[in-house]
PDB file of N, CA and C in Angstrom:
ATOM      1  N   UNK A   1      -9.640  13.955  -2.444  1.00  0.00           N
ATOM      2  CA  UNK A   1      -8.771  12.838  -2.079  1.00  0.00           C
ATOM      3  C   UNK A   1      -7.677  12.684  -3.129  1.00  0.00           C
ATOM      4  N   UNK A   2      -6.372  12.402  -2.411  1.00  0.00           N
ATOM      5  CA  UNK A   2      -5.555  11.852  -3.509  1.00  0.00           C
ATOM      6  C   UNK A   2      -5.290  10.220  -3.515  1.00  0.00           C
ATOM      7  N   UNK A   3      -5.173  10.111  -4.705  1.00  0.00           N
ATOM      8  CA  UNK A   3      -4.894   8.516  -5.422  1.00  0.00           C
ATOM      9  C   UNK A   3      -3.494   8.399  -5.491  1.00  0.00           C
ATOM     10  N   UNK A   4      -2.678   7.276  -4.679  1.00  0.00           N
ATOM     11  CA  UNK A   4      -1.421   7.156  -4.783  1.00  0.00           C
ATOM     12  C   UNK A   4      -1.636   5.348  -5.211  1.00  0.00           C
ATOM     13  N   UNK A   5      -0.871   4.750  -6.094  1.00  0.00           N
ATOM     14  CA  UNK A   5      -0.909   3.363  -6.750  1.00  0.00           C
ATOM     15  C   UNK A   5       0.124   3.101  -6.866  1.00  0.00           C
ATOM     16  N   UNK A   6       0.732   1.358  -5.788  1.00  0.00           N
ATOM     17  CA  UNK A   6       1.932   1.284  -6.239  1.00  0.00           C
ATOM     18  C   UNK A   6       1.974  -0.450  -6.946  1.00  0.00           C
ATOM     19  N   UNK A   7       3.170  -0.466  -7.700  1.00  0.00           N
ATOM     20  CA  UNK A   7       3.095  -1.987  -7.458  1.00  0.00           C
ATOM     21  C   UNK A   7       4.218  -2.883  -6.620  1.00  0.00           C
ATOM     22  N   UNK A   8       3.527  -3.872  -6.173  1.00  0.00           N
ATOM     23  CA  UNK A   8       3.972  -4.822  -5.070  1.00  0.00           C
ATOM     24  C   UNK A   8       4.509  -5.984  -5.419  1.00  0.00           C
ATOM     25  N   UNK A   9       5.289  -6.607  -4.299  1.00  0.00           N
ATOM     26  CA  UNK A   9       5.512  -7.906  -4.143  1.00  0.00           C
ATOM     27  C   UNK A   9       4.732  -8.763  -3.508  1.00  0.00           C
ATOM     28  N   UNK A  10       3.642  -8.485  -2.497  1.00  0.00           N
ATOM     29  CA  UNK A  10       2.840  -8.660  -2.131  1.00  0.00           C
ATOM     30  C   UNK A  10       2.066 -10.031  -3.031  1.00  0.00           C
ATOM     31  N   UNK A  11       1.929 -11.148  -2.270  1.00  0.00           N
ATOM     32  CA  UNK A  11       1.105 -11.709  -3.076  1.00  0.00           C
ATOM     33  C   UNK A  11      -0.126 -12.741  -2.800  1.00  0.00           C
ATOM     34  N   UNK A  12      -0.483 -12.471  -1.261  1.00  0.00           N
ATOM     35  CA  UNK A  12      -1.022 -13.025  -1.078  1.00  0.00           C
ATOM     36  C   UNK A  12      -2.027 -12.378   0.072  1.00  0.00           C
ATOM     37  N   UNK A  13      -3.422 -12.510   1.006  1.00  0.00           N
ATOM     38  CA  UNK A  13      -4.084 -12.591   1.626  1.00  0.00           C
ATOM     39  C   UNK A  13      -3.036 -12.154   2.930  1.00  0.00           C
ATOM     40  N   UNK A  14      -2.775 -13.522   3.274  1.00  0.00           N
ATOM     41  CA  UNK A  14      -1.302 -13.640   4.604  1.00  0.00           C
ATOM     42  C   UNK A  14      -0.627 -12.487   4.757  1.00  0.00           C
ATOM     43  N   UNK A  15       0.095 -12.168   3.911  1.00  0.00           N
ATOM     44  CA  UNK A  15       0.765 -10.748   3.469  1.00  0.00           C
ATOM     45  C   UNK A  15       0.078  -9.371   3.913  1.00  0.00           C
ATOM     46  N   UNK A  16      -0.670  -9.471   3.227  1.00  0.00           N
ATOM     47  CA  UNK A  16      -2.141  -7.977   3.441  1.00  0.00           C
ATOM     48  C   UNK A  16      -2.177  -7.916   4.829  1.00  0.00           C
ATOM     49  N   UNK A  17      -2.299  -9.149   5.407  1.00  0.00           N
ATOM     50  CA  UNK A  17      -2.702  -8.989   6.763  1.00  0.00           C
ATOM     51  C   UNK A  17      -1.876  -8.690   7.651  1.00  0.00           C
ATOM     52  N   UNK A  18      -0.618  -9.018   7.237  1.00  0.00           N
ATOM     53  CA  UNK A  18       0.584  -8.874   7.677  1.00  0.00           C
ATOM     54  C   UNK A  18       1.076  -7.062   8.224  1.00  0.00           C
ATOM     55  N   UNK A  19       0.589  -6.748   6.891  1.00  0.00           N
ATOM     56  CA  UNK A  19       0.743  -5.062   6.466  1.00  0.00           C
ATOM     57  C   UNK A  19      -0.305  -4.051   7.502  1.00  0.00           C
ATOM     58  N   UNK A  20      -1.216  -4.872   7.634  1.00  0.00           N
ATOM     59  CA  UNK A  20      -2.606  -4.225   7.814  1.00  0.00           C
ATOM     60  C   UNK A  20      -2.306  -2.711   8.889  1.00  0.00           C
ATOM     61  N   UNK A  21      -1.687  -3.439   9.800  1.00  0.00           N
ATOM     62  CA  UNK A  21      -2.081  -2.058  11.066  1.00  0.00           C
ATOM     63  C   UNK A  21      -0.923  -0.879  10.686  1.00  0.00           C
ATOM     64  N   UNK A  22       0.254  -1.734  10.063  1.00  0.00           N
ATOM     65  CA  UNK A  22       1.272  -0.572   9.424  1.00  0.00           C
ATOM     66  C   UNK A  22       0.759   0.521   8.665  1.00  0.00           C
ATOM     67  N   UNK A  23      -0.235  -0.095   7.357  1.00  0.00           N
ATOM     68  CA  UNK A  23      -0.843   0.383   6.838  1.00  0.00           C
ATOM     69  C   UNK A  23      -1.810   1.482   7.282  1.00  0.00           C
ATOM     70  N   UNK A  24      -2.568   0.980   7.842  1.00  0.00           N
ATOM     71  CA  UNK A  24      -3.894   1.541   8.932  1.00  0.00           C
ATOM     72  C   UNK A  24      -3.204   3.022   9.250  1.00  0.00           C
ATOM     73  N   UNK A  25      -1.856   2.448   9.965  1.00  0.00           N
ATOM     74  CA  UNK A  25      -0.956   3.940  10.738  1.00  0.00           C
ATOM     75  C   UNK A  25      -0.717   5.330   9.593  1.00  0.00           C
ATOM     76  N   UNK A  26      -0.735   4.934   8.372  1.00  0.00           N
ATOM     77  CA  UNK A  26      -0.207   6.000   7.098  1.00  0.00           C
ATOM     78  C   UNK A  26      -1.448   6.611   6.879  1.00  0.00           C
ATOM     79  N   UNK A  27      -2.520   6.196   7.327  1.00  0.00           N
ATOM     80  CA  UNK A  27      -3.770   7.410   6.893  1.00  0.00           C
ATOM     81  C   UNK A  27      -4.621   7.769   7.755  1.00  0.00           C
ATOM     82  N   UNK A  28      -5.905   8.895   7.762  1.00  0.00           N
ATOM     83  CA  UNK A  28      -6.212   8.700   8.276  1.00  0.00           C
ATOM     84  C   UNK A  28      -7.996   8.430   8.789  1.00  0.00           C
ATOM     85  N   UNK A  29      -8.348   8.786   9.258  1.00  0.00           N
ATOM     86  CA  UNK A  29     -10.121   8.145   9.782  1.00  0.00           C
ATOM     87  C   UNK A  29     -10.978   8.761   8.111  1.00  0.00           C
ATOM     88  N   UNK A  30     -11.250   7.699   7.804  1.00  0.00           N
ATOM     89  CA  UNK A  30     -12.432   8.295   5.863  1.00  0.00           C
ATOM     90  C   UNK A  30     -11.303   8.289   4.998  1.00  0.00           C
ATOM     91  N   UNK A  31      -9.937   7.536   5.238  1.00  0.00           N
ATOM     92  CA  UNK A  31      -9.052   7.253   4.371  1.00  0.00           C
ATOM     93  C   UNK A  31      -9.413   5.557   4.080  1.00  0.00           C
ATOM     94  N   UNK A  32      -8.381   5.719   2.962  1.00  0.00           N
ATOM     95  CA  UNK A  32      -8.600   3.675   2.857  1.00  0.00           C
ATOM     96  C   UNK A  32      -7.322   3.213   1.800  1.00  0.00           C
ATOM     97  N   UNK A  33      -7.110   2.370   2.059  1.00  0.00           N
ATOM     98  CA  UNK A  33      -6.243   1.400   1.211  1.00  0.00           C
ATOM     99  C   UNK A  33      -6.727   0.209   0.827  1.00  0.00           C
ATOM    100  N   UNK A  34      -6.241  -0.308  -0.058  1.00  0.00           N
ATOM    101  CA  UNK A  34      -6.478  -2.041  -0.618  1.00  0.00           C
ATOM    102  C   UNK A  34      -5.519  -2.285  -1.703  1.00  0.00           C
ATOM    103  N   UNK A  35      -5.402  -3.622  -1.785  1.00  0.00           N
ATOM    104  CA  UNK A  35      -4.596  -4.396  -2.590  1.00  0.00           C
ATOM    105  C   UNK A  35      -5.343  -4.786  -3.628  1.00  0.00           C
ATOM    106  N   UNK A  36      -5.357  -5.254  -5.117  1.00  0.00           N
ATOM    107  CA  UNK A  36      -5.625  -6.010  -5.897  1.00  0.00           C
ATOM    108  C   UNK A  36      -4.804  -6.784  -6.737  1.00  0.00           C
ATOM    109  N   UNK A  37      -4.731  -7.995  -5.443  1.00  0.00           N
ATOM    110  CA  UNK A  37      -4.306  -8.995  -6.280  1.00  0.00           C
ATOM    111  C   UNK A  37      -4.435 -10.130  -7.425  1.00  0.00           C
ATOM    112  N   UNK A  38      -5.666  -9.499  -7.873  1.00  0.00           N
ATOM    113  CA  UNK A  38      -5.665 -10.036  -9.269  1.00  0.00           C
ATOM    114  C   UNK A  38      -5.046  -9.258 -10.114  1.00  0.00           C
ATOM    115  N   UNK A  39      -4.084  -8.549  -9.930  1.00  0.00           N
ATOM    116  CA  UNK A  39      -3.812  -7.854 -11.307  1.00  0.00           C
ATOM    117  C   UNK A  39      -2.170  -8.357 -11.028  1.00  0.00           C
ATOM    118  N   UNK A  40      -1.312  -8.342 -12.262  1.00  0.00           N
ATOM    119  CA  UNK A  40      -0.085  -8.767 -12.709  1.00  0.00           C
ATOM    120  C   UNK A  40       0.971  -7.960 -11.582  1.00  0.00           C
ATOM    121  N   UNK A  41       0.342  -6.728 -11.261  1.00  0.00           N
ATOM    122  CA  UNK A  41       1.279  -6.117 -10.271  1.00  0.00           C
ATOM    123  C   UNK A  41       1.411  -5.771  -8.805  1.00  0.00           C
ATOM    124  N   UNK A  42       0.263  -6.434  -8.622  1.00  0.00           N
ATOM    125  CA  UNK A  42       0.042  -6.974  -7.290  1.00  0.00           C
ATOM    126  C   UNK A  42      -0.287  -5.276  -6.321  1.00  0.00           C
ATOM    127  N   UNK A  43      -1.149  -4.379  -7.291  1.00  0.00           N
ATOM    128  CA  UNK A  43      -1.546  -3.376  -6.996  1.00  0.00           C
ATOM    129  C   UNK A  43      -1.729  -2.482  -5.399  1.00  0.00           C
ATOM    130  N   UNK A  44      -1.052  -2.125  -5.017  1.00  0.00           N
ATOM    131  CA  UNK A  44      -1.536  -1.178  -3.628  1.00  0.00           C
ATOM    132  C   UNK A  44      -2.114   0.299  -3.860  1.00  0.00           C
ATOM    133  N   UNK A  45      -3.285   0.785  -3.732  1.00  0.00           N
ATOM    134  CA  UNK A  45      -3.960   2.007  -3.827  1.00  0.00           C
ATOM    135  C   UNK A  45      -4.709   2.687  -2.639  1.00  0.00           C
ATOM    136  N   UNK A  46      -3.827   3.562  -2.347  1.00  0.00           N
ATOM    137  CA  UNK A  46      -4.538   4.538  -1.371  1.00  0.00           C
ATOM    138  C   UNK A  46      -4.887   5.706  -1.857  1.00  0.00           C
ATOM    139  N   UNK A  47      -6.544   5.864  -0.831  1.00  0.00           N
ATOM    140  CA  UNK A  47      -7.394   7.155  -0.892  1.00  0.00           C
ATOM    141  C   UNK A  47      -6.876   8.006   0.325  1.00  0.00           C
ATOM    142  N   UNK A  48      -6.427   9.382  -0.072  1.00  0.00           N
ATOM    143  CA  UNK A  48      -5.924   9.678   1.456  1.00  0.00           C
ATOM    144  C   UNK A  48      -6.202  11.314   0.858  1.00  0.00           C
ATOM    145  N   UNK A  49      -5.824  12.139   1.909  1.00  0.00           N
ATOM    146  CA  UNK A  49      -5.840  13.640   1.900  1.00  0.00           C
ATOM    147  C   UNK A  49      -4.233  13.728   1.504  1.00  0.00           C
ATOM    148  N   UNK A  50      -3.357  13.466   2.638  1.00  0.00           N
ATOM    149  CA  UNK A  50      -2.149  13.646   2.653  1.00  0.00           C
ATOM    150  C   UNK A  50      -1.414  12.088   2.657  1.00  0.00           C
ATOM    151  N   UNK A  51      -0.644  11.704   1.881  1.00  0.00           N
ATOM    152  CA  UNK A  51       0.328  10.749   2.090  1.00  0.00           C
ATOM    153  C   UNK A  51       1.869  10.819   1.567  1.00  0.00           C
ATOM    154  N   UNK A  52       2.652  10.464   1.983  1.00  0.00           N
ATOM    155  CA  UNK A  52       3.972  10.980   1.074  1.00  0.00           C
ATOM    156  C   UNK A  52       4.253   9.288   0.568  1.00  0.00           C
ATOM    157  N   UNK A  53       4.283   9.111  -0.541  1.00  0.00           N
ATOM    158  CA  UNK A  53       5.130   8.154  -1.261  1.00  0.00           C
ATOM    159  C   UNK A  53       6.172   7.298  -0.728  1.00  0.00           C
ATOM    160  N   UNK A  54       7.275   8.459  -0.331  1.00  0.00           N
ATOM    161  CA  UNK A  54       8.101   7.114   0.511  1.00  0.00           C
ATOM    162  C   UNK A  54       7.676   6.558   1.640  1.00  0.00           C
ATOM    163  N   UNK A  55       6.606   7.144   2.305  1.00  0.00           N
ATOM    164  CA  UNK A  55       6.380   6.555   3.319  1.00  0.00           C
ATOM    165  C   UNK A  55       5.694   5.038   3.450  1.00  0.00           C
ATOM    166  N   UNK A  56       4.967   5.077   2.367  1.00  0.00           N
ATOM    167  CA  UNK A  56       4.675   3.933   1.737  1.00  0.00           C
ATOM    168  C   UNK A  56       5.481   2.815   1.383  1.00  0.00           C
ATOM    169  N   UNK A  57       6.574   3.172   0.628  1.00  0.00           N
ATOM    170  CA  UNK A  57       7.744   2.487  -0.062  1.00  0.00           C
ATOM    171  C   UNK A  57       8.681   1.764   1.307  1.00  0.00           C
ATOM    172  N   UNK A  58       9.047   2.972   2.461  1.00  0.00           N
ATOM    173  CA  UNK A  58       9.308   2.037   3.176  1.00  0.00           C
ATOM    174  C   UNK A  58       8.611   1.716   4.107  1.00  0.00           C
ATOM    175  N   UNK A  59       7.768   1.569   4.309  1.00  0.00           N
ATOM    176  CA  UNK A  59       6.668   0.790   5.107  1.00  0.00           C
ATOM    177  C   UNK A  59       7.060  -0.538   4.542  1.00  0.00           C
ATOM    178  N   UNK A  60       6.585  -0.951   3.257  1.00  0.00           N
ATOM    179  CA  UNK A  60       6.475  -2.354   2.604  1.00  0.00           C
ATOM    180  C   UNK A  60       8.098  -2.779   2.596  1.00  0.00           C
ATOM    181  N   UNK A  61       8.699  -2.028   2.506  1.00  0.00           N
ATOM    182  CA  UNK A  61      10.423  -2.422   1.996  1.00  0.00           C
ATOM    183  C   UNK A  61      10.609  -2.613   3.916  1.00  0.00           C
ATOM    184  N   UNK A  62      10.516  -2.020   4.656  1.00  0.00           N
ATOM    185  CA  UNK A  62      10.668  -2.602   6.410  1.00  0.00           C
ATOM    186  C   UNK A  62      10.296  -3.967   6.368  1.00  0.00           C
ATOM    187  N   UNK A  63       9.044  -4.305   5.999  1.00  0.00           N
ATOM    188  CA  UNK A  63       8.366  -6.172   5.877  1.00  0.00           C
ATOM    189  C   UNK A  63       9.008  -6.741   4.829  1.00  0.00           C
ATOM    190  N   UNK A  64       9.892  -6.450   4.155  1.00  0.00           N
ATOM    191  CA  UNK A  64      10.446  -6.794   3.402  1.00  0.00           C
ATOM    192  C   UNK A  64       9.955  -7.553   1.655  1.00  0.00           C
ATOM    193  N   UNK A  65       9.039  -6.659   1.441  1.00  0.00           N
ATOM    194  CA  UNK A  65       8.174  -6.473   0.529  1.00  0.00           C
ATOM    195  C   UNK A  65       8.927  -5.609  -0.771  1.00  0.00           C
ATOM    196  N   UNK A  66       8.728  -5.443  -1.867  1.00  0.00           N
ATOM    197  CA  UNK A  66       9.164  -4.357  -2.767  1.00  0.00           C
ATOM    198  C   UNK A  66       7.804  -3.757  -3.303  1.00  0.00           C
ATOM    199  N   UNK A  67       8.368  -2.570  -3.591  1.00  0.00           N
ATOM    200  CA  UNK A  67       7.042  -1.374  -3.650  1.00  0.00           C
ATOM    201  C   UNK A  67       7.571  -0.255  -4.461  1.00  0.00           C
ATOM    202  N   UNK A  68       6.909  -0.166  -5.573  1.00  0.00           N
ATOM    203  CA  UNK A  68       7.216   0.864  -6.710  1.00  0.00           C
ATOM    204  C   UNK A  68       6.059   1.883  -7.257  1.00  0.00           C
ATOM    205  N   UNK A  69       6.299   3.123  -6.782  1.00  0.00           N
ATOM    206  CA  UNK A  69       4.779   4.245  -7.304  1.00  0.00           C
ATOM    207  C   UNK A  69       4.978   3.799  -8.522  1.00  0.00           C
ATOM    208  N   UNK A  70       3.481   4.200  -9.068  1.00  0.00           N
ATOM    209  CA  UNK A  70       2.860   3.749 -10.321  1.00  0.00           C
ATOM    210  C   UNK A  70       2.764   5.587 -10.705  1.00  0.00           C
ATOM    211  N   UNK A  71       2.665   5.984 -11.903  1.00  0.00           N
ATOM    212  CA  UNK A  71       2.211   7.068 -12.288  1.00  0.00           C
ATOM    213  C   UNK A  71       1.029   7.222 -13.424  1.00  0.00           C
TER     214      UNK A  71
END
């Protein structure tokens, strides 16, 4: 699996849910994503085989979110 980590604007529950099926669409079946919003950067991390980065970036930037890979 690869580990892709970005940080968000994202900041709430509402939000996540907001994202959810967009999200859902970027990976696929024994893939996973989650948020941790306890941390300062409002963390997005996906487990995936294949994902490309921007696809991510504008996924969240479409909802009008900001979204920056982490390295």
């Amino acid at each position: 699996m690869k580990v892709l980590v970005f940080k968000t604007s994202v900041k709430n529950e509402i939000q996540v849910q907001q994202l959810q099926d967009a999200l859902d669409n970027l990976i696929s079946s024994g893939e996973n994503w989650n948020f941790d919003l306890e941390d300062c950067d409002n963390i997005l991390r996906f487990e995936a085989q294949r994902l490309f980065p921007d696809k991510v970036l504008m996924t969240l930037n479409y909802f009008g979110f900001k979204c920056e890979e982490l390295e």
